[in-house]
N, C-alpha and C. Protein backbone atom coordinates (compact mmCIF):
# COMPACT_ATOMS: atom_id res chain seq x y z
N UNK A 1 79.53 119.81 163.10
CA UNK A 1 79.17 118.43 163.30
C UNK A 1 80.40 117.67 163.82
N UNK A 2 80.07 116.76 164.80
CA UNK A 2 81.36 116.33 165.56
C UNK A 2 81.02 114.49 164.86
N UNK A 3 82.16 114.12 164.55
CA UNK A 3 81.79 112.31 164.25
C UNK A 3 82.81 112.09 165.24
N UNK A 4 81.96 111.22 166.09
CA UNK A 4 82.68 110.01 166.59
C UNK A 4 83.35 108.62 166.40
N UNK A 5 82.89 108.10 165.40
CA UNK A 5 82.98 106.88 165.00
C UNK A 5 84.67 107.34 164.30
N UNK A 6 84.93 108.30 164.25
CA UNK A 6 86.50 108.44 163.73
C UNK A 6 87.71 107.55 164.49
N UNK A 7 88.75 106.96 164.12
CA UNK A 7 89.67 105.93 164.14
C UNK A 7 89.89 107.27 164.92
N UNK A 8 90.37 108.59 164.71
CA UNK A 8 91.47 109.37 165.86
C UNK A 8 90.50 109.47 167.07
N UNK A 9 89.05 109.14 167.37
CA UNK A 9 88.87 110.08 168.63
C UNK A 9 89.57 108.42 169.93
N UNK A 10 89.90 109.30 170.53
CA UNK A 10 90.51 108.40 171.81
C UNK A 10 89.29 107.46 172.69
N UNK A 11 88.38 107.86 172.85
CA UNK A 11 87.68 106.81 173.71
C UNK A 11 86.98 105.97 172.05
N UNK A 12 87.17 105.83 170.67
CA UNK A 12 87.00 104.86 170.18
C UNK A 12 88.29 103.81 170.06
N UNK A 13 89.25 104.76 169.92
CA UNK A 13 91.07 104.02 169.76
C UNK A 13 90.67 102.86 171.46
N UNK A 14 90.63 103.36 172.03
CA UNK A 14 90.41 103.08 173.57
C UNK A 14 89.08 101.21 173.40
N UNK A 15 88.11 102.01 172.86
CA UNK A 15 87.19 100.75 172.45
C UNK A 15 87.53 99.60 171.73
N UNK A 16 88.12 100.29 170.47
CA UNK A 16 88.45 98.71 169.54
C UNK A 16 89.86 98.18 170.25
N UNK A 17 90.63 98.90 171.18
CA UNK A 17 91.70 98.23 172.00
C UNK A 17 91.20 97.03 173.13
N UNK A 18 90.19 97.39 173.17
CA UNK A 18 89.87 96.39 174.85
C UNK A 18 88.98 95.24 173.64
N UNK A 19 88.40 95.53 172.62
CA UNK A 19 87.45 94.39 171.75
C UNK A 19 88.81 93.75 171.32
N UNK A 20 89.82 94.17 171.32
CA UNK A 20 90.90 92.92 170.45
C UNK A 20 91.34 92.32 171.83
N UNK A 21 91.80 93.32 172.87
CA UNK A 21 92.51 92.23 173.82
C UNK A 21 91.34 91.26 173.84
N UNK A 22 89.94 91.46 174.16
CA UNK A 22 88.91 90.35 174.68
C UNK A 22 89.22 89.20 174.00
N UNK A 23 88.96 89.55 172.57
CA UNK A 23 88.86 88.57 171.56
C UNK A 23 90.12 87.60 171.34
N UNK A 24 91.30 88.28 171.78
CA UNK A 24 92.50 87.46 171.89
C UNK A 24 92.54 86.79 173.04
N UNK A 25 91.94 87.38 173.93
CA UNK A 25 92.08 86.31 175.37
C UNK A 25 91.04 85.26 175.44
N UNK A 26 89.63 85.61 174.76
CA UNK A 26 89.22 84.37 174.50
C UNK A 26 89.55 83.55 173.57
N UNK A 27 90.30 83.51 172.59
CA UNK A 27 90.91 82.72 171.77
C UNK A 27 91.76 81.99 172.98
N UNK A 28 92.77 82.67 173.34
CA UNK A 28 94.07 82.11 174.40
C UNK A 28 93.18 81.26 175.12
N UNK A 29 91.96 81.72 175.83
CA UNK A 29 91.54 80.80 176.39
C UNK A 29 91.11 79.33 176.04
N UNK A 30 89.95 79.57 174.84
CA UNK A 30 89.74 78.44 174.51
C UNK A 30 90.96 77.63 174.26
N UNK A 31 92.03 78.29 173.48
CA UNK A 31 93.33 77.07 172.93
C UNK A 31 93.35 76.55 174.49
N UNK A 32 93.60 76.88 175.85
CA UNK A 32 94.15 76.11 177.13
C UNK A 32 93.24 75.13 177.34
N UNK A 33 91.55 75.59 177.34
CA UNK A 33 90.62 74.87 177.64
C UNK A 33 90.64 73.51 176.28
N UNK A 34 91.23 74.08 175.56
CA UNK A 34 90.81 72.59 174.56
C UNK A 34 92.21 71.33 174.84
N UNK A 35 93.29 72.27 175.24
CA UNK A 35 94.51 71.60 175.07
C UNK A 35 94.14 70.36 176.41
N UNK A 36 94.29 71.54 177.23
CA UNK A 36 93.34 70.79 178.29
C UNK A 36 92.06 69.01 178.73
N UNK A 37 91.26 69.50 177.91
CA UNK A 37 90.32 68.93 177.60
C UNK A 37 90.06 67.27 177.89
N UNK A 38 91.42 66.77 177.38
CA UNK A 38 91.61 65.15 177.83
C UNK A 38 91.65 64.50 178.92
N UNK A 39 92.36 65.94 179.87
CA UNK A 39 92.44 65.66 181.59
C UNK A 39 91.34 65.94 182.17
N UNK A 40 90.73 67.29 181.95
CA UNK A 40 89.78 67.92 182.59
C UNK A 40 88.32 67.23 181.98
N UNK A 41 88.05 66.76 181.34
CA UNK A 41 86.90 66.32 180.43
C UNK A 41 85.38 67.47 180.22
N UNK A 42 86.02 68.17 180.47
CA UNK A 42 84.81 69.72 180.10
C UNK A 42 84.56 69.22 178.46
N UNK A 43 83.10 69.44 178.84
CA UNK A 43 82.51 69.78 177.01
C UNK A 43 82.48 71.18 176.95
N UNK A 44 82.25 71.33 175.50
CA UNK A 44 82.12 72.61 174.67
C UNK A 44 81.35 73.16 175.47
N UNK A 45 80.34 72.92 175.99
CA UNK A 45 79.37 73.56 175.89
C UNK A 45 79.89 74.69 177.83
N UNK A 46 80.37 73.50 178.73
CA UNK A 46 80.68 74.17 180.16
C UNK A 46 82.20 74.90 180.21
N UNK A 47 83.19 74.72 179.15
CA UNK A 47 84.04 75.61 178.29
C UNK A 47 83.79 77.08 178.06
N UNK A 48 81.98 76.79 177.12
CA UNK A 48 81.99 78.39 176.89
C UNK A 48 81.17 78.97 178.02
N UNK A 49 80.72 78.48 179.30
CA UNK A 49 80.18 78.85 180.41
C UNK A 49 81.18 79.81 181.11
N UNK A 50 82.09 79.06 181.05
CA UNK A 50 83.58 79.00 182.15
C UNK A 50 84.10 80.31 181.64
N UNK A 51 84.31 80.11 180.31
CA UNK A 51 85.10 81.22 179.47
C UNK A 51 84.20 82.70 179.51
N UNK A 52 82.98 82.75 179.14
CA UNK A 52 81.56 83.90 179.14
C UNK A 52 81.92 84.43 181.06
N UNK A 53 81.93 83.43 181.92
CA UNK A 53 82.12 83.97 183.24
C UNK A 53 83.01 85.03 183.57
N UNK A 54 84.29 84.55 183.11
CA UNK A 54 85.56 85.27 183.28
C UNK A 54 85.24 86.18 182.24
N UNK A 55 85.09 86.22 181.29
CA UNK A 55 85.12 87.66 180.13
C UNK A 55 83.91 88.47 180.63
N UNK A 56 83.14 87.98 181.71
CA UNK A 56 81.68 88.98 182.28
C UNK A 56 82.94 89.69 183.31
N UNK A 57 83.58 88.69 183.82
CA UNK A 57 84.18 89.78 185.38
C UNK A 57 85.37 90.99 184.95
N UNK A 58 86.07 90.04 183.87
CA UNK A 58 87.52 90.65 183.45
C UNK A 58 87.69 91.80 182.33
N UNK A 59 86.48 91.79 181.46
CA UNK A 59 86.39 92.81 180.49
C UNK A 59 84.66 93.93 180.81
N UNK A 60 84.27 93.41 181.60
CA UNK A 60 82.98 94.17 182.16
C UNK A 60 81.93 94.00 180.98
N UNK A 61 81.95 92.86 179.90
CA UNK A 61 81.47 92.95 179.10
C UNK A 61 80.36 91.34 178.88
N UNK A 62 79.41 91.56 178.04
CA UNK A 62 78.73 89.98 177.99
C UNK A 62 78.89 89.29 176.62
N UNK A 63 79.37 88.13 176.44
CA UNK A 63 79.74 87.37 175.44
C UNK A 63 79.13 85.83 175.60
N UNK A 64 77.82 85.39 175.05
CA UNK A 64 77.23 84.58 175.10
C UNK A 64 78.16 83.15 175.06
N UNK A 65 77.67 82.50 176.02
CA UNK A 65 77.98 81.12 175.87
C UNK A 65 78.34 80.41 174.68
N UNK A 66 77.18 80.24 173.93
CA UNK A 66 76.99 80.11 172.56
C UNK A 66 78.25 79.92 171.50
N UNK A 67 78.49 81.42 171.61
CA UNK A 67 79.57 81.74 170.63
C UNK A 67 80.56 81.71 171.00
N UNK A 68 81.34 81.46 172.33
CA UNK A 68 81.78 80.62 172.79
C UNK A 68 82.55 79.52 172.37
N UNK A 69 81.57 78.29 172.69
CA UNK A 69 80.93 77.26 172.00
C UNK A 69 81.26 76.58 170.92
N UNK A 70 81.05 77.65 170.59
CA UNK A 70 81.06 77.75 168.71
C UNK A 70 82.10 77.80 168.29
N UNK A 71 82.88 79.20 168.57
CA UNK A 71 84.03 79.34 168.60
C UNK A 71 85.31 77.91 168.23
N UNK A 72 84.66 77.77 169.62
CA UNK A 72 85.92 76.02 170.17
C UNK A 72 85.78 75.27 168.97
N UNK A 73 84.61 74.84 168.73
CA UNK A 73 84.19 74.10 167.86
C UNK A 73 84.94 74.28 166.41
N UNK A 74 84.92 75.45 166.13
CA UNK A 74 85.23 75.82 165.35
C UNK A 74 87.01 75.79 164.91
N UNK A 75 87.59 76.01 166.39
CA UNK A 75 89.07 75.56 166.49
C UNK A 75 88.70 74.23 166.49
N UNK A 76 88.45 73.26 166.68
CA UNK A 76 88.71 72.11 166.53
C UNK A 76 88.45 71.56 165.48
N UNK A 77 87.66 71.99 164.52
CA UNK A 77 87.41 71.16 163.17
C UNK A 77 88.40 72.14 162.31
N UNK A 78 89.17 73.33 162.58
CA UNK A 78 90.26 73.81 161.80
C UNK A 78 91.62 73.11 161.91
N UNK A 79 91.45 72.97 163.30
CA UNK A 79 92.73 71.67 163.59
C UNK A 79 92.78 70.45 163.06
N UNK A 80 91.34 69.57 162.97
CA UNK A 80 91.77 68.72 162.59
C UNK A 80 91.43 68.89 160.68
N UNK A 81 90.94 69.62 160.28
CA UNK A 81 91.25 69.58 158.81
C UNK A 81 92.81 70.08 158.57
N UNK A 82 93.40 70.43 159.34
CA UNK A 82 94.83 70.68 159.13
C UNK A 82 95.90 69.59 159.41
N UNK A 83 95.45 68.74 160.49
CA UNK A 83 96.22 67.29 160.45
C UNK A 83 95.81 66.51 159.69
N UNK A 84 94.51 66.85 159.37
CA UNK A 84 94.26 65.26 157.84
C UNK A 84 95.06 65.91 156.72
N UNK A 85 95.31 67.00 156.01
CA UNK A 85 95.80 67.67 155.14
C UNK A 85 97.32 67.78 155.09
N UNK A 86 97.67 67.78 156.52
CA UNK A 86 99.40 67.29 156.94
C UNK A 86 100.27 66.29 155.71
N UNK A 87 99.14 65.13 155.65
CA UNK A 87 99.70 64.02 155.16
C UNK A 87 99.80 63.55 153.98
């Protein structure tokens, strides 16, 4: 019996490598797109359009708008419960 799902076989080492870069570059992303945000006036919602586009071309993979979205959202109400808590 052969398992794949093993941490040593190489095309899984290979898999959960490209799911972290994704997941870190959409993080990186959203932080630019939010930092952003005041100049550019993008909502959440054409953010996680923008962001789902590029992670369709750059990782060959599909990552809903949505969660996305969500995501941002989600950085932003961590941010600001961390500046009300600052004080």
């Amino acid at each position: 019996m052969v398992v794949t799902n093993n941490i040593t076989d190489p095309s899984r080492r290979m898999e959960m490598a490209l799911n972290e870069a994704c997941q870190l570059w959409i993080e990186q992303r959203i932080d630019e797109e939010l930092e952003s945000q005041p100049e550019t006036g993008k909502s959440d919602r054409a953010i996680g359009r923008e962001v789902s586009g590029e992670v369709a071309k750059l990782f060959e993979t599909f990552v809903s708008e949505d969660a996305i979205r969500i995501r941002a959202a989600s950085v932003v109400s961590s941010v600001s419960c961390l500046e009300c808590n600052r004080y």
